[in-house]
C-alpha atoms as a PDB file:
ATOM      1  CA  UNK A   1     115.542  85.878 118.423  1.00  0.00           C
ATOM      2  CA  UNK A   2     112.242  87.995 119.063  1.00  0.00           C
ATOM      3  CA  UNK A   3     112.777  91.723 118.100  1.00  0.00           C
ATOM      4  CA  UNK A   4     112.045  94.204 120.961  1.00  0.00           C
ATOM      5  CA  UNK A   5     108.401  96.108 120.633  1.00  0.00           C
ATOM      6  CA  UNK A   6     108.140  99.606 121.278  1.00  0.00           C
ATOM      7  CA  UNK A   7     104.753 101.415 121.931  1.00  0.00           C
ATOM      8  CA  UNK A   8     103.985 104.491 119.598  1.00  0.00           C
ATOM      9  CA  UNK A   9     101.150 106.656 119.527  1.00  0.00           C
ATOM     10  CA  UNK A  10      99.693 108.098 116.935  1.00  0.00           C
ATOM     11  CA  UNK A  11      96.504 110.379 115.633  1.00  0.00           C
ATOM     12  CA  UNK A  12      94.960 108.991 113.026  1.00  0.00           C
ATOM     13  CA  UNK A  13      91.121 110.060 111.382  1.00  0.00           C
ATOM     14  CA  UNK A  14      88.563 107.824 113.501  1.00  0.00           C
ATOM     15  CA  UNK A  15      87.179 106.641 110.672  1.00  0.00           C
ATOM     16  CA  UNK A  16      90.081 105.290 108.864  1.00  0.00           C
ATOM     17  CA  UNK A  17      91.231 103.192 112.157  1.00  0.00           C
ATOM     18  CA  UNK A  18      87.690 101.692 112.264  1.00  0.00           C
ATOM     19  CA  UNK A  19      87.666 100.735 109.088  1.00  0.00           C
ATOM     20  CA  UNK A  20      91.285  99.419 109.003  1.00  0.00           C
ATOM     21  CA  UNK A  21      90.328  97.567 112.527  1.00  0.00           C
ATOM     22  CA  UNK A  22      87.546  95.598 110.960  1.00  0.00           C
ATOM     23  CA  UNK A  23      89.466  94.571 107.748  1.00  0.00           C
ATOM     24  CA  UNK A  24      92.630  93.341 109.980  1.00  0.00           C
ATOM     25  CA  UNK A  25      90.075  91.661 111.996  1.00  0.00           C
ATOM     26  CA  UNK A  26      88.415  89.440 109.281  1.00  0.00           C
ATOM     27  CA  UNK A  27      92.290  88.669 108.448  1.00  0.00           C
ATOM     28  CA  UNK A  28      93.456  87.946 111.918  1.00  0.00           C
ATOM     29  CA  UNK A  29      95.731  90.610 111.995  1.00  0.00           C
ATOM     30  CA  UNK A  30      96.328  93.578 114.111  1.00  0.00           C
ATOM     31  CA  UNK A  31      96.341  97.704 113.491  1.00  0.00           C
ATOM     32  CA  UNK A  32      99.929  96.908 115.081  1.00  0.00           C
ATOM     33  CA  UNK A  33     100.759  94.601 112.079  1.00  0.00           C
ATOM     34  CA  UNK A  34      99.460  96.614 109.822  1.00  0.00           C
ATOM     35  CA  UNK A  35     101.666  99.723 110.475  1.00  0.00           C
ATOM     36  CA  UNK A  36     104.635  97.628 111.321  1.00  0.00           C
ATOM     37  CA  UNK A  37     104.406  96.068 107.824  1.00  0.00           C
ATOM     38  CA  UNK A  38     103.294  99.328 106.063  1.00  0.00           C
ATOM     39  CA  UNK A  39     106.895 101.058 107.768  1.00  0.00           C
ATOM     40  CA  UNK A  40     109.029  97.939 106.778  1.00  0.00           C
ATOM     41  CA  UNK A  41     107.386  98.874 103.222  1.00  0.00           C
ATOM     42  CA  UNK A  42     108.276 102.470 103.232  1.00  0.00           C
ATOM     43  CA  UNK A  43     111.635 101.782 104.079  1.00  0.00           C
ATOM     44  CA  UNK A  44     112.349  98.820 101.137  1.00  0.00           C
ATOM     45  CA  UNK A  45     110.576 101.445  99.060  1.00  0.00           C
ATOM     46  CA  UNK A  46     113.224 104.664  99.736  1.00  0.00           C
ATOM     47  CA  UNK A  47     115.689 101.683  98.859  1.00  0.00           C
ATOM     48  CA  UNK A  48     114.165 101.150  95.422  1.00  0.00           C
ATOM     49  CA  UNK A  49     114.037 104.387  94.352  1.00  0.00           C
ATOM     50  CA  UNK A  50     117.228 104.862  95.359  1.00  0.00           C
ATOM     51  CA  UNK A  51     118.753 101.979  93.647  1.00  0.00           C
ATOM     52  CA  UNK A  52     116.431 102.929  90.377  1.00  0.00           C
ATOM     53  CA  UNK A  53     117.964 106.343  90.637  1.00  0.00           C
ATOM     54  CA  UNK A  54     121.374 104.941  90.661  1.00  0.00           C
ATOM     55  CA  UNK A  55     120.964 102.894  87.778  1.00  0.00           C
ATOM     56  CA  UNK A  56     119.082 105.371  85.545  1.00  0.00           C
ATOM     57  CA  UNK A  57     115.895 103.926  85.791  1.00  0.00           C
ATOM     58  CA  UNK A  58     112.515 105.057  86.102  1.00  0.00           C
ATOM     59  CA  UNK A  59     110.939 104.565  89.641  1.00  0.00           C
ATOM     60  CA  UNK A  60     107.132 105.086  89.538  1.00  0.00           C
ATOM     61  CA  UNK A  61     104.170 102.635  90.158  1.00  0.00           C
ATOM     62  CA  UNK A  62     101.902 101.751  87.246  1.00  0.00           C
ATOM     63  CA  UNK A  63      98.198 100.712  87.754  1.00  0.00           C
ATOM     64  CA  UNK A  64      97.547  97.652  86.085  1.00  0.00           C
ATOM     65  CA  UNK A  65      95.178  99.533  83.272  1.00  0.00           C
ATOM     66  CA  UNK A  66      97.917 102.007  82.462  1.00  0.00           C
ATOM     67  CA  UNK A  67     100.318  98.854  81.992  1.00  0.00           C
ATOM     68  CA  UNK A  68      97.712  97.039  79.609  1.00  0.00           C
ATOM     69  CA  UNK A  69      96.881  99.925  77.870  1.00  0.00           C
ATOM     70  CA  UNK A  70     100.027 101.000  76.796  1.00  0.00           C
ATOM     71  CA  UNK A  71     101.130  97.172  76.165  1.00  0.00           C
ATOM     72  CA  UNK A  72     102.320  96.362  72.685  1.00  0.00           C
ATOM     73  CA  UNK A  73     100.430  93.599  71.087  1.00  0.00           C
ATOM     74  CA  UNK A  74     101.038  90.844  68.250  1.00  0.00           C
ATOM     75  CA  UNK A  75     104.546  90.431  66.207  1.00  0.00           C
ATOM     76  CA  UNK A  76     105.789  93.706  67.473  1.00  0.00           C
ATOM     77  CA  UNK A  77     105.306  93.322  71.257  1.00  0.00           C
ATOM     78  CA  UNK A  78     108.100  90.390  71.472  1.00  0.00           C
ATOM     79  CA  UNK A  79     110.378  93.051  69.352  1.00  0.00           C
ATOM     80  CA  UNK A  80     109.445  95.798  72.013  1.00  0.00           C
ATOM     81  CA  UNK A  81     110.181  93.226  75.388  1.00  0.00           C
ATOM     82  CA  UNK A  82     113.403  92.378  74.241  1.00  0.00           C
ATOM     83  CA  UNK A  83     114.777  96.022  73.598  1.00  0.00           C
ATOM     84  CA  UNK A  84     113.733  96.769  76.813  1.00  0.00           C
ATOM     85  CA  UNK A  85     115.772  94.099  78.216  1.00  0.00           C
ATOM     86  CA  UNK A  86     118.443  94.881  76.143  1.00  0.00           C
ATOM     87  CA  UNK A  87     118.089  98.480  77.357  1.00  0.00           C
ATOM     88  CA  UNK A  88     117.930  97.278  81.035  1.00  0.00           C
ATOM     89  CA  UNK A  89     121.176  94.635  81.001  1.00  0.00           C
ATOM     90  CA  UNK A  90     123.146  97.490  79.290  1.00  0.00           C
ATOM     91  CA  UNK A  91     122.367 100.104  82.592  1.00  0.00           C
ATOM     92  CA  UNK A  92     123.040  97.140  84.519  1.00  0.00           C
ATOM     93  CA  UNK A  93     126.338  96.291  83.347  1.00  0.00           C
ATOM     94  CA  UNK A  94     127.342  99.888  83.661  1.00  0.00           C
ATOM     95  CA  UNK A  95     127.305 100.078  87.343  1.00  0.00           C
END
């Protein structure tokens, strides 16, 4: 079953729309499927950080540098992984 459309309007910067226009356009895709995906998004995201809150756990995003860079390496690193999941199944089980 097809979900009813509404129309919205919004002000956006010209350039940013343009620009956002002509990437959609090279992947077939539509401002309209853009922001409809990008509110889905926001919505699943207010979930996660409310379900990290609830469980004690950190909610922020981490570029992929800041993960490498701070990434444990050699005989140590498998020690560090599994104290995390210990750390993890332990909040877990609490709620």
């Amino acid at each position: 079953m097809a979900r009813r459309k509404v129309k919205v309007t919004l002000s956006l910067r010209e350039d940013v729309v343009r620009r956002a226009k002509s990437k959609l356009a090279i992947e077939g895709r539509s401002l309209s499927d853009a922001v409809e995906e990008f509110l889905l998004t926001y919505d699943e995201l207010d979930f996660l950080d409310k379900l990290c809150e609830s469980l004690g756990l950190e909610s922020r995003f981490y570029t992929s540098s800041e993960i490498t860079s701070n990434r444990s390496t050699g005989l140590k690193a498998e020690e560090v992984v599994r104290e995390v999941r210990d750390e993890r199944s332990n909040n877990l089980s609490r709620h």
